[in-house]
C-alpha atoms as a PDB file:
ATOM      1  CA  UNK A   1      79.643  96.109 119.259  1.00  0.00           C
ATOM      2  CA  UNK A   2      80.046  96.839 115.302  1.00  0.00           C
ATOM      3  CA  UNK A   3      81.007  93.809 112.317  1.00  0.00           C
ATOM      4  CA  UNK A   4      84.430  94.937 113.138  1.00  0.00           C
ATOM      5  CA  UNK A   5      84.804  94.796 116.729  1.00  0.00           C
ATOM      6  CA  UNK A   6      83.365  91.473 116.268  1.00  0.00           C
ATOM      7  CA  UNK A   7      85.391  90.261 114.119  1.00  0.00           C
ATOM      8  CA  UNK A   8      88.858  91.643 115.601  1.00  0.00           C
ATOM      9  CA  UNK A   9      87.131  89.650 119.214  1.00  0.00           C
ATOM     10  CA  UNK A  10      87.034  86.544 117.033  1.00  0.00           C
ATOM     11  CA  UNK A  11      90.574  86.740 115.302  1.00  0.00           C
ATOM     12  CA  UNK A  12      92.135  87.783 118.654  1.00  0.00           C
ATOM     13  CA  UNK A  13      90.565  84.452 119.855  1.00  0.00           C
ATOM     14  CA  UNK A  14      92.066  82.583 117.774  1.00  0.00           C
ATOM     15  CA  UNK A  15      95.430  83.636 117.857  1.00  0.00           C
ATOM     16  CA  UNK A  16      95.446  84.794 121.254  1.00  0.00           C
ATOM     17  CA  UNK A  17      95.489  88.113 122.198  1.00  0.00           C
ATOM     18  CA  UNK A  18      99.357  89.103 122.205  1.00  0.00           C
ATOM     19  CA  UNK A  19     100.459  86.798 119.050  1.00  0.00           C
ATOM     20  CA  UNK A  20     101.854  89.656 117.574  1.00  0.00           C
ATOM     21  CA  UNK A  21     103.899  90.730 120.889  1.00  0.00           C
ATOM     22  CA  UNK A  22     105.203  87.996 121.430  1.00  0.00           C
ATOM     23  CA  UNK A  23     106.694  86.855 118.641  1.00  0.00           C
ATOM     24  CA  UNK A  24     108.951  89.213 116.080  1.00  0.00           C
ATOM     25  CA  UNK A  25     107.453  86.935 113.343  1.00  0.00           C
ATOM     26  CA  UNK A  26     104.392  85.176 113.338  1.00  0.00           C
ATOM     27  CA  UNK A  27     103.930  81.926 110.683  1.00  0.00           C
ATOM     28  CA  UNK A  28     102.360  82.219 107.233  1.00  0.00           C
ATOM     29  CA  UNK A  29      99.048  80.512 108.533  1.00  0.00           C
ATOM     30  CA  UNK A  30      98.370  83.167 110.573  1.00  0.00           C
ATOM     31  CA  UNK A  31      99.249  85.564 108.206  1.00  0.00           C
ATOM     32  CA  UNK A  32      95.688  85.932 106.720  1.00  0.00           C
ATOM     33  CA  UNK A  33      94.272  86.695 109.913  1.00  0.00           C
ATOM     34  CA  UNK A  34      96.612  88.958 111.455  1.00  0.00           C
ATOM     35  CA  UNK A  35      96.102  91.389 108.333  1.00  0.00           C
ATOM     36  CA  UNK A  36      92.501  91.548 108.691  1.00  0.00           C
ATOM     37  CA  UNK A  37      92.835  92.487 111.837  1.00  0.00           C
ATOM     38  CA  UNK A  38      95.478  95.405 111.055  1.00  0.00           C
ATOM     39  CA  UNK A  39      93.282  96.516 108.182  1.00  0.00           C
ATOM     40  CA  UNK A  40      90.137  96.351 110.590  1.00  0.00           C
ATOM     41  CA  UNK A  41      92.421  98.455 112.838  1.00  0.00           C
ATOM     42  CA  UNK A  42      93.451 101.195 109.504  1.00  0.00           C
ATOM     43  CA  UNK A  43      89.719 101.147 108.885  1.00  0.00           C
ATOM     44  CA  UNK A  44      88.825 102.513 111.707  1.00  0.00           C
ATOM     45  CA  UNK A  45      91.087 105.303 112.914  1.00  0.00           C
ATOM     46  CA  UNK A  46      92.241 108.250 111.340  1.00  0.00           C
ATOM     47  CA  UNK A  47      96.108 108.052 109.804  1.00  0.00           C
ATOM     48  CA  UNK A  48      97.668 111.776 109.683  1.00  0.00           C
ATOM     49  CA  UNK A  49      99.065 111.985 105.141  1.00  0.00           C
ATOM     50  CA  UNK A  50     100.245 114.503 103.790  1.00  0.00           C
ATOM     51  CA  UNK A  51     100.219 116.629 107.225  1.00  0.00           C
ATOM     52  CA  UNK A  52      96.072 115.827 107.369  1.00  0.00           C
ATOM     53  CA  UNK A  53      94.168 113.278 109.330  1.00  0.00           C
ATOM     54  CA  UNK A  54      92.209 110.944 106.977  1.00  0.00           C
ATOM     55  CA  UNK A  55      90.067 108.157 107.667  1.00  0.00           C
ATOM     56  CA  UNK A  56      91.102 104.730 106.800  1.00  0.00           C
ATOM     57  CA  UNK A  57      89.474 103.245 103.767  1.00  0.00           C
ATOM     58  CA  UNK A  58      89.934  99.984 101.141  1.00  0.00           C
ATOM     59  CA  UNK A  59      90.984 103.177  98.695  1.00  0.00           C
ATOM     60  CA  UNK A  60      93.188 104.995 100.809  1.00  0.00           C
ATOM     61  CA  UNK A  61      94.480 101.523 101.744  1.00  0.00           C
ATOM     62  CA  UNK A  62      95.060 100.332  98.272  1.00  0.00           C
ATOM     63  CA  UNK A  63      96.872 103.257  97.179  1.00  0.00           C
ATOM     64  CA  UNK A  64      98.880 102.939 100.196  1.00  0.00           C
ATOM     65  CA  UNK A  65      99.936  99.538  99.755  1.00  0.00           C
ATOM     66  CA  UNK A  66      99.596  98.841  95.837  1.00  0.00           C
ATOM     67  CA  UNK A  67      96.990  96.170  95.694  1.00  0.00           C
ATOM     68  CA  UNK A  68      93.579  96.658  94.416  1.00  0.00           C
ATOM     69  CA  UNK A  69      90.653  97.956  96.632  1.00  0.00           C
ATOM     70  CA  UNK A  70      88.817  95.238  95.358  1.00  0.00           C
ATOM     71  CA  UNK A  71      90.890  92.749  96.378  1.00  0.00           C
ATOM     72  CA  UNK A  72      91.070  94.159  99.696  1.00  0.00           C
ATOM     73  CA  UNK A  73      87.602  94.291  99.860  1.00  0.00           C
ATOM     74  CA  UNK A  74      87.023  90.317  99.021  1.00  0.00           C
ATOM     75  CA  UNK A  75      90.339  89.766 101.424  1.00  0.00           C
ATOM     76  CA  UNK A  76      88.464  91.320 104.472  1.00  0.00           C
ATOM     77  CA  UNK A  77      85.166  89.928 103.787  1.00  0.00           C
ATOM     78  CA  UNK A  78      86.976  86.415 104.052  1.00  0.00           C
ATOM     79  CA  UNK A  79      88.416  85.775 100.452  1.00  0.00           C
ATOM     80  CA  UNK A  80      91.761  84.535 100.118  1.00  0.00           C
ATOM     81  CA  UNK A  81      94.168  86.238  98.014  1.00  0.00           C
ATOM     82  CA  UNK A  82      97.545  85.405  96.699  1.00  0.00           C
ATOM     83  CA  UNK A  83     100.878  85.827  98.390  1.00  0.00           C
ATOM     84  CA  UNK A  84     102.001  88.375  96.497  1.00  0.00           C
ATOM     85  CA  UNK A  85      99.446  90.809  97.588  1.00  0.00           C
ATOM     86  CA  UNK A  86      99.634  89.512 101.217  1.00  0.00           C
ATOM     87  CA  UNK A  87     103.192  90.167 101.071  1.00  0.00           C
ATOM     88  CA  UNK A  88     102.663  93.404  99.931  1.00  0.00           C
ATOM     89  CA  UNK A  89     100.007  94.196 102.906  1.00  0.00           C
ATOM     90  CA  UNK A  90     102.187  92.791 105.264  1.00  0.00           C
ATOM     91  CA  UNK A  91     105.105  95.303 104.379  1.00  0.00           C
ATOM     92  CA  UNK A  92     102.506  98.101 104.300  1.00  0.00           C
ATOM     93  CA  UNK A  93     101.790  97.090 108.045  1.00  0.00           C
ATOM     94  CA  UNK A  94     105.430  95.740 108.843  1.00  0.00           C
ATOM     95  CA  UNK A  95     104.090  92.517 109.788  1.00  0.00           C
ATOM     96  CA  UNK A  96     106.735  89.655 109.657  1.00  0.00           C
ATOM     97  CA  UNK A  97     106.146  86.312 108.485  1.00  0.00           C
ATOM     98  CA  UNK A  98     107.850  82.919 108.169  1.00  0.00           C
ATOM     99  CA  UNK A  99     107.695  81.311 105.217  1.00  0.00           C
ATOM    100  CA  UNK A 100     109.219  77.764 105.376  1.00  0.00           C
ATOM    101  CA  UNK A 101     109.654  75.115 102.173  1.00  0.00           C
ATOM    102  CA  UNK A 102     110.580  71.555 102.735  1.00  0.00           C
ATOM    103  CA  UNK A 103     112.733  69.714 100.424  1.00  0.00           C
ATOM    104  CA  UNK A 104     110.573  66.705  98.771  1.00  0.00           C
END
């Protein structure tokens, strides 16, 4: 078993294996999770572009979804990143998420 079979093992125990069929939306503090596990997923099969099969990669990944490879590099090694770019990864892999503000 490779780092990222590992780590999609751990994140599925977590959330439980079928958090994302179960739900059409899942909350925003699962959100971090979920996407590493869809990235994990991009990274490693092949996506047919441009009418070729290419294999997933933080570059093909950050031109795909318009946030820095680097960023997506720290975000899957663990690092946090901000909401904007987790938005932006979540509408790259149609994940919905439920953001909810209180009033104070």
């Amino acid at each position: 078993m490779d780092a990222i079979e590992k780590r999609d093992a751990s994140i599925e125990n977590k959330l439980g294996a079928n958090v994302l069929l179960e739900f059409d939306a899942i909350g925003v503090d699962q959100l971090e999770a979920v996407l590493r596990l869809r990235m994990a997923d991009f990274l490693i099969n092949r996506q047919e572009i441009d009418g070729r099969m290419r294999k997933g990669s933080f570059n093909l990944l950050s031109e795909m979804a318009d946030v820095s490879s680097s960023y997506l590099h720290q975000f899957f090694k663990g690092k946090s990143i901000c909401i904007t770019n987790m938005n932006k990864l979540a509408n790259h892999f149609n994940v919905k998420y439920i953001v909810i503000n209180f009033p104070v």
